[in-house]
PDB file of N, CA and C in Angstrom:
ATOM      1  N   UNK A   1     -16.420  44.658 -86.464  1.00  0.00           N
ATOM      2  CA  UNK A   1     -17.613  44.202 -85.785  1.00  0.00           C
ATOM      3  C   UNK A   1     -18.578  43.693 -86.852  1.00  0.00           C
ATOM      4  N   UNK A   2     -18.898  42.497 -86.672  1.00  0.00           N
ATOM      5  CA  UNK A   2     -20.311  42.103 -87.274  1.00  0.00           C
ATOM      6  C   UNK A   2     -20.877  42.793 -87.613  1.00  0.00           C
ATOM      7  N   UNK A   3     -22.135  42.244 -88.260  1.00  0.00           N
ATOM      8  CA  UNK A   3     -23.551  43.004 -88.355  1.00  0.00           C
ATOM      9  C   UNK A   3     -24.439  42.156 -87.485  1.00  0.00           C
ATOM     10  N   UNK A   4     -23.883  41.300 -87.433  1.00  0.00           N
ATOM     11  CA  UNK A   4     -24.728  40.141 -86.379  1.00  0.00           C
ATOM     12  C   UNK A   4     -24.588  40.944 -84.971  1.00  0.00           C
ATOM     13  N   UNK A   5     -23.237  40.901 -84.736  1.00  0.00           N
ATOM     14  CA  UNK A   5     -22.875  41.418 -83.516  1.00  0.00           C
ATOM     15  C   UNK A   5     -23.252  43.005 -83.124  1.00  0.00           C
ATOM     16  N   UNK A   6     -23.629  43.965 -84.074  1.00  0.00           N
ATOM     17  CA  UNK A   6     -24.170  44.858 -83.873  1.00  0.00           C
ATOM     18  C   UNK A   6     -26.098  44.704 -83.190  1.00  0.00           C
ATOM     19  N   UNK A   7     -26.479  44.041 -84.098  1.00  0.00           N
ATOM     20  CA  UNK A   7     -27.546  43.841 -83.970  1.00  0.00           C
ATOM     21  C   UNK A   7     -28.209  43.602 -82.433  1.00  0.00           C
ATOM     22  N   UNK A   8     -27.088  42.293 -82.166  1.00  0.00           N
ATOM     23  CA  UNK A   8     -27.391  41.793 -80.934  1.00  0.00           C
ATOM     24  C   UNK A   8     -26.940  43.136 -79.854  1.00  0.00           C
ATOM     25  N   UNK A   9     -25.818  43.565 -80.047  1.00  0.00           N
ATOM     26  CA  UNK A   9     -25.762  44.447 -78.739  1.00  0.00           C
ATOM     27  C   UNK A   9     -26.913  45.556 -78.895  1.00  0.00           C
ATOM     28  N   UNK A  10     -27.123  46.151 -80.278  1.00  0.00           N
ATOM     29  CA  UNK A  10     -28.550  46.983 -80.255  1.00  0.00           C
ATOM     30  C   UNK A  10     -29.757  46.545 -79.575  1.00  0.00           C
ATOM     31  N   UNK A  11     -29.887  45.332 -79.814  1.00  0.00           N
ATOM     32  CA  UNK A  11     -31.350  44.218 -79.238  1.00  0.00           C
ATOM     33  C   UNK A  11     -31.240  44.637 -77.821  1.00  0.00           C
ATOM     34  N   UNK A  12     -29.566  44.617 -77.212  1.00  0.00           N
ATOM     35  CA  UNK A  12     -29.618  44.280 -75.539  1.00  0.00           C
ATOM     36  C   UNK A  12     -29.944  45.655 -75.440  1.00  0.00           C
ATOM     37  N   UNK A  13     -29.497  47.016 -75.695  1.00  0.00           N
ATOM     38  CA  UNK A  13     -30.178  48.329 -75.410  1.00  0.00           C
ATOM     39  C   UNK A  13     -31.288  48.662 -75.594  1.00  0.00           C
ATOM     40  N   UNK A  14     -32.083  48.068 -76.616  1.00  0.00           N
ATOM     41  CA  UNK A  14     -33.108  48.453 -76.509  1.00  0.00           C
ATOM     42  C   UNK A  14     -34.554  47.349 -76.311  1.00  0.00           C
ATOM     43  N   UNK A  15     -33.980  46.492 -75.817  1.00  0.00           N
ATOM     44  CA  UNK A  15     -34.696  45.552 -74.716  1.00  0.00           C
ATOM     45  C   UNK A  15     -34.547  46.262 -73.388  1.00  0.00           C
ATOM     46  N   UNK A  16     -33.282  46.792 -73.058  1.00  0.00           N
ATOM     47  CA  UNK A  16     -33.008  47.485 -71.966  1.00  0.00           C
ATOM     48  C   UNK A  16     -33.598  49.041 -71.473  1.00  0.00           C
ATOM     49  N   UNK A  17     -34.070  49.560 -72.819  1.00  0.00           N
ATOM     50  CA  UNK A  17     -35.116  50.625 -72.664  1.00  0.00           C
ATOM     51  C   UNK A  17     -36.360  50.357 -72.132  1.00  0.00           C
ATOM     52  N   UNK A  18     -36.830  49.433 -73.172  1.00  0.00           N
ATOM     53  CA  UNK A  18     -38.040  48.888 -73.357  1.00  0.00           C
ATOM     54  C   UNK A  18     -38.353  48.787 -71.696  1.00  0.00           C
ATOM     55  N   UNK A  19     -37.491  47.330 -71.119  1.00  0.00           N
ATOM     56  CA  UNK A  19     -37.745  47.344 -69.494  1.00  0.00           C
ATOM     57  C   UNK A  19     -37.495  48.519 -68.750  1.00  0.00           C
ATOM     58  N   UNK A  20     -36.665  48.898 -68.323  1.00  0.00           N
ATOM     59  CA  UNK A  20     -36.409  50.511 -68.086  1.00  0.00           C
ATOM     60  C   UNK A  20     -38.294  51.366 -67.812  1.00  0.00           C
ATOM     61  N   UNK A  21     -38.899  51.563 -69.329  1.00  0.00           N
ATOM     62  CA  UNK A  21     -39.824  51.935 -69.323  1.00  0.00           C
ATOM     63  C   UNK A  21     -40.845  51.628 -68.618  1.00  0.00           C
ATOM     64  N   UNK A  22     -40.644  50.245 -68.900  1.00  0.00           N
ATOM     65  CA  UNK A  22     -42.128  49.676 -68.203  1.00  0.00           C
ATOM     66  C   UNK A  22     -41.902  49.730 -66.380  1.00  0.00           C
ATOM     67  N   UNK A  23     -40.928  49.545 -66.434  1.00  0.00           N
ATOM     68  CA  UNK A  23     -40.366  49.606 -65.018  1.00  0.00           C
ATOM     69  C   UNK A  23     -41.185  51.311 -64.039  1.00  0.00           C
ATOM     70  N   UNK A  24     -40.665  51.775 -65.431  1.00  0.00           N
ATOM     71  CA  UNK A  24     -41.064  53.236 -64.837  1.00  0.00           C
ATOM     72  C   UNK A  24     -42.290  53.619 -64.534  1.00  0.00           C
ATOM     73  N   UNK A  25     -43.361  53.206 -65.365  1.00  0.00           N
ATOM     74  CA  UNK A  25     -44.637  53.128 -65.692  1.00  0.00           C
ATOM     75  C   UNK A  25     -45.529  52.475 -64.264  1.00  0.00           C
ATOM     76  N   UNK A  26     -44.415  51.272 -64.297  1.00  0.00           N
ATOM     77  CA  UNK A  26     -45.512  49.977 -63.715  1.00  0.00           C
ATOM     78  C   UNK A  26     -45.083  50.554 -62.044  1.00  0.00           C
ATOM     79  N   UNK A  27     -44.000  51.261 -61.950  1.00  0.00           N
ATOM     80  CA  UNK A  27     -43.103  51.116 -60.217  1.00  0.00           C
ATOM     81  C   UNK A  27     -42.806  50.746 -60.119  1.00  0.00           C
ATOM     82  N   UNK A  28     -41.817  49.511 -61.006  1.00  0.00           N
ATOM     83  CA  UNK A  28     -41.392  48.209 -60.410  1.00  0.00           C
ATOM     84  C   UNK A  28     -40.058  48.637 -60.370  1.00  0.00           C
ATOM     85  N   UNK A  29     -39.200  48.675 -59.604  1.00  0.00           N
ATOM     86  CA  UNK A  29     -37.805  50.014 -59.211  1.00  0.00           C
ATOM     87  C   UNK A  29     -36.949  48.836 -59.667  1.00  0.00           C
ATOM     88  N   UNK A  30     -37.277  47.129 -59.629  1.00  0.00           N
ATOM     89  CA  UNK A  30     -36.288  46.455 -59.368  1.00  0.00           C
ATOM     90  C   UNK A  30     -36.129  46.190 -61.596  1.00  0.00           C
ATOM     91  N   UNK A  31     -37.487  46.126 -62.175  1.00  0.00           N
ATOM     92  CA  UNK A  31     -37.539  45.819 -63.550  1.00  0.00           C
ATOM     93  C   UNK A  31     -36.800  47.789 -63.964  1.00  0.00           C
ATOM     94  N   UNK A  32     -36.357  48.823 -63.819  1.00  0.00           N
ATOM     95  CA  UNK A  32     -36.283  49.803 -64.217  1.00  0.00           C
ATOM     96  C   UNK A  32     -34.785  49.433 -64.019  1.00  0.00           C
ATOM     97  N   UNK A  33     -34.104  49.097 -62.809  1.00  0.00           N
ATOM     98  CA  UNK A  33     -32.600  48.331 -62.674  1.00  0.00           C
ATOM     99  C   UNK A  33     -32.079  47.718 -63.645  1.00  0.00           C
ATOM    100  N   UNK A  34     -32.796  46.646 -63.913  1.00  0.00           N
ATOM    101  CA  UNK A  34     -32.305  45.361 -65.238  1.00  0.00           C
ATOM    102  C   UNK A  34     -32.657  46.009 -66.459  1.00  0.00           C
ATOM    103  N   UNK A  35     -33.483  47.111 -66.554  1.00  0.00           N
ATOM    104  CA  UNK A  35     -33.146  47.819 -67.875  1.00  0.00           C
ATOM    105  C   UNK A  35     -32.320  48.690 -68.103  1.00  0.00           C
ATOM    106  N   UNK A  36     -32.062  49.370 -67.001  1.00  0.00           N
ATOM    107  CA  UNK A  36     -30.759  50.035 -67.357  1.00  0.00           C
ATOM    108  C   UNK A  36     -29.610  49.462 -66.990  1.00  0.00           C
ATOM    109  N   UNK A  37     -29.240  48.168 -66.491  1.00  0.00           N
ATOM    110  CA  UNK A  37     -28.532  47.127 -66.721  1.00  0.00           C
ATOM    111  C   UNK A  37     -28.007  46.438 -67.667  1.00  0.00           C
ATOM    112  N   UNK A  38     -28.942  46.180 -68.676  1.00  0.00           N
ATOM    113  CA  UNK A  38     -29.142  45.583 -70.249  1.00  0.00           C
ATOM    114  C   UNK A  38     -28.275  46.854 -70.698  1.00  0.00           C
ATOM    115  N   UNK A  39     -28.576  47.392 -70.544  1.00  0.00           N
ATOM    116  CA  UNK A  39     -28.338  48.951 -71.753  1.00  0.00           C
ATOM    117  C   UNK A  39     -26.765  49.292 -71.490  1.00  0.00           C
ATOM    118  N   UNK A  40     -26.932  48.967 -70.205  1.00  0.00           N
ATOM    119  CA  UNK A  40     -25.051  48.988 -70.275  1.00  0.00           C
ATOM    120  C   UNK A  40     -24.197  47.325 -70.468  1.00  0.00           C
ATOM    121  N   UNK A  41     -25.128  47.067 -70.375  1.00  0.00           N
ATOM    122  CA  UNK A  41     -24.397  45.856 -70.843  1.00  0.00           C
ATOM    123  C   UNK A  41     -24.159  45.549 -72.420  1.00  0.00           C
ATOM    124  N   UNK A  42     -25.055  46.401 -73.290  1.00  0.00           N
ATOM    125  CA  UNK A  42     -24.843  46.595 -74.388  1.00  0.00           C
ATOM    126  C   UNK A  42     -23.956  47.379 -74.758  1.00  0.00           C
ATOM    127  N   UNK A  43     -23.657  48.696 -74.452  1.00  0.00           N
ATOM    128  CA  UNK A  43     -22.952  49.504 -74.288  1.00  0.00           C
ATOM    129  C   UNK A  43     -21.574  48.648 -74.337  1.00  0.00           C
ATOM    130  N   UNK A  44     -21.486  47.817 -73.618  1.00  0.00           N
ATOM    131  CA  UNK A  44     -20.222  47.587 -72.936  1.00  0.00           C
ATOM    132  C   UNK A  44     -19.688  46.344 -74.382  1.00  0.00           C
ATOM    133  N   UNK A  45     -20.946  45.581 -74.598  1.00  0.00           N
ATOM    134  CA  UNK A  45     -20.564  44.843 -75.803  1.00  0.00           C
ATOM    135  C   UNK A  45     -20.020  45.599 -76.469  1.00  0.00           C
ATOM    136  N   UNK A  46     -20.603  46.265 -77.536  1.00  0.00           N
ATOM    137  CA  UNK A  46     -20.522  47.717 -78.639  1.00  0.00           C
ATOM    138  C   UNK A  46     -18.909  47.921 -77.948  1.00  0.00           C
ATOM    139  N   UNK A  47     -18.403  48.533 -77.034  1.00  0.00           N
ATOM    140  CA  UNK A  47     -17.131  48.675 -77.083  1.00  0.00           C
ATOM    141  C   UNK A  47     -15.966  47.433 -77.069  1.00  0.00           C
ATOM    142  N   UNK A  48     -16.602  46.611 -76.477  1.00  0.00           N
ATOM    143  CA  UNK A  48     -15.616  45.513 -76.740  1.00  0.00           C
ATOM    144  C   UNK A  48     -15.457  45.486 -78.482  1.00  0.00           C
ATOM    145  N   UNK A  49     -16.257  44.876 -79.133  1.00  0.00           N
ATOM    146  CA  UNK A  49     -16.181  44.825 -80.456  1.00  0.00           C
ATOM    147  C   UNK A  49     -15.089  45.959 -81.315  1.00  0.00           C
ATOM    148  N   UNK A  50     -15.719  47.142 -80.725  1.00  0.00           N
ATOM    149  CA  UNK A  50     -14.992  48.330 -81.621  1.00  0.00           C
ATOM    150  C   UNK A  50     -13.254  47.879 -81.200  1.00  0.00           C
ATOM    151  N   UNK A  51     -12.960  47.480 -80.034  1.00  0.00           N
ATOM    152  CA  UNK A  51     -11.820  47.432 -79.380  1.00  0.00           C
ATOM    153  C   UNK A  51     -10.685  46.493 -80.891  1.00  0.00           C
ATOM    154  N   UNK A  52     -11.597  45.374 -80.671  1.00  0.00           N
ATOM    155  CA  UNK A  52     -11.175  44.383 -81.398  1.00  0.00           C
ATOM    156  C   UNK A  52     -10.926  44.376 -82.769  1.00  0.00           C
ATOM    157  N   UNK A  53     -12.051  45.240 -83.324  1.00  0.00           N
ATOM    158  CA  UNK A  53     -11.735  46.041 -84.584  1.00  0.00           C
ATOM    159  C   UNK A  53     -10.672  47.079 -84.842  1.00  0.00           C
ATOM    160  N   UNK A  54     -10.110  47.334 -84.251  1.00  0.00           N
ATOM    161  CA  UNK A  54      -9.055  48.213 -83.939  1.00  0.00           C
ATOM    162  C   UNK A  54      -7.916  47.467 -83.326  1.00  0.00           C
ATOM    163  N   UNK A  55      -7.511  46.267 -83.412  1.00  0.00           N
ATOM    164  CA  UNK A  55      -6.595  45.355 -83.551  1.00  0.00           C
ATOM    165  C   UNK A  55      -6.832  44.364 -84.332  1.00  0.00           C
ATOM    166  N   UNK A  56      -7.656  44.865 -85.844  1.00  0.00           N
ATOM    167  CA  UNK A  56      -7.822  43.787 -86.606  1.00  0.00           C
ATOM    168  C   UNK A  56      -7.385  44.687 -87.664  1.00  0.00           C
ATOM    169  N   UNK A  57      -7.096  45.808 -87.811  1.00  0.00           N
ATOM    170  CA  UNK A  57      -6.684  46.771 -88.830  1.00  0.00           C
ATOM    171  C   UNK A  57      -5.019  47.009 -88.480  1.00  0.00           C
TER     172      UNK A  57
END
């Protein structure tokens, strides 16, 4: 895995907090969704990568 590619899936989790939070804060049920949306969608990057790294060895 990158360092690029780390970065970016870190960015999407914790952009995905970030909204999450405010979501929580503000009530907005639908912005608290797309942050914990992001966060697995990062998640989900982060394992793809590792996957691939582990058929590159």
């Amino acid at each position: 895995m990158s360092a690029q590619d780390k970065a970016a899936n870190t960015g999407d989790k914790i952009k995905g907090k970030a909204k999450e939070a405010v979501g929580k804060v503000t009530g907005n049920e639908e912005m608290e969704a797309e942050g914990k949306a992001d966060q697995v969608k990062g998640d989900a990057k982060q394992a793809g990568e590792k996957v691939k790294d582990v058929f590159k060895d």
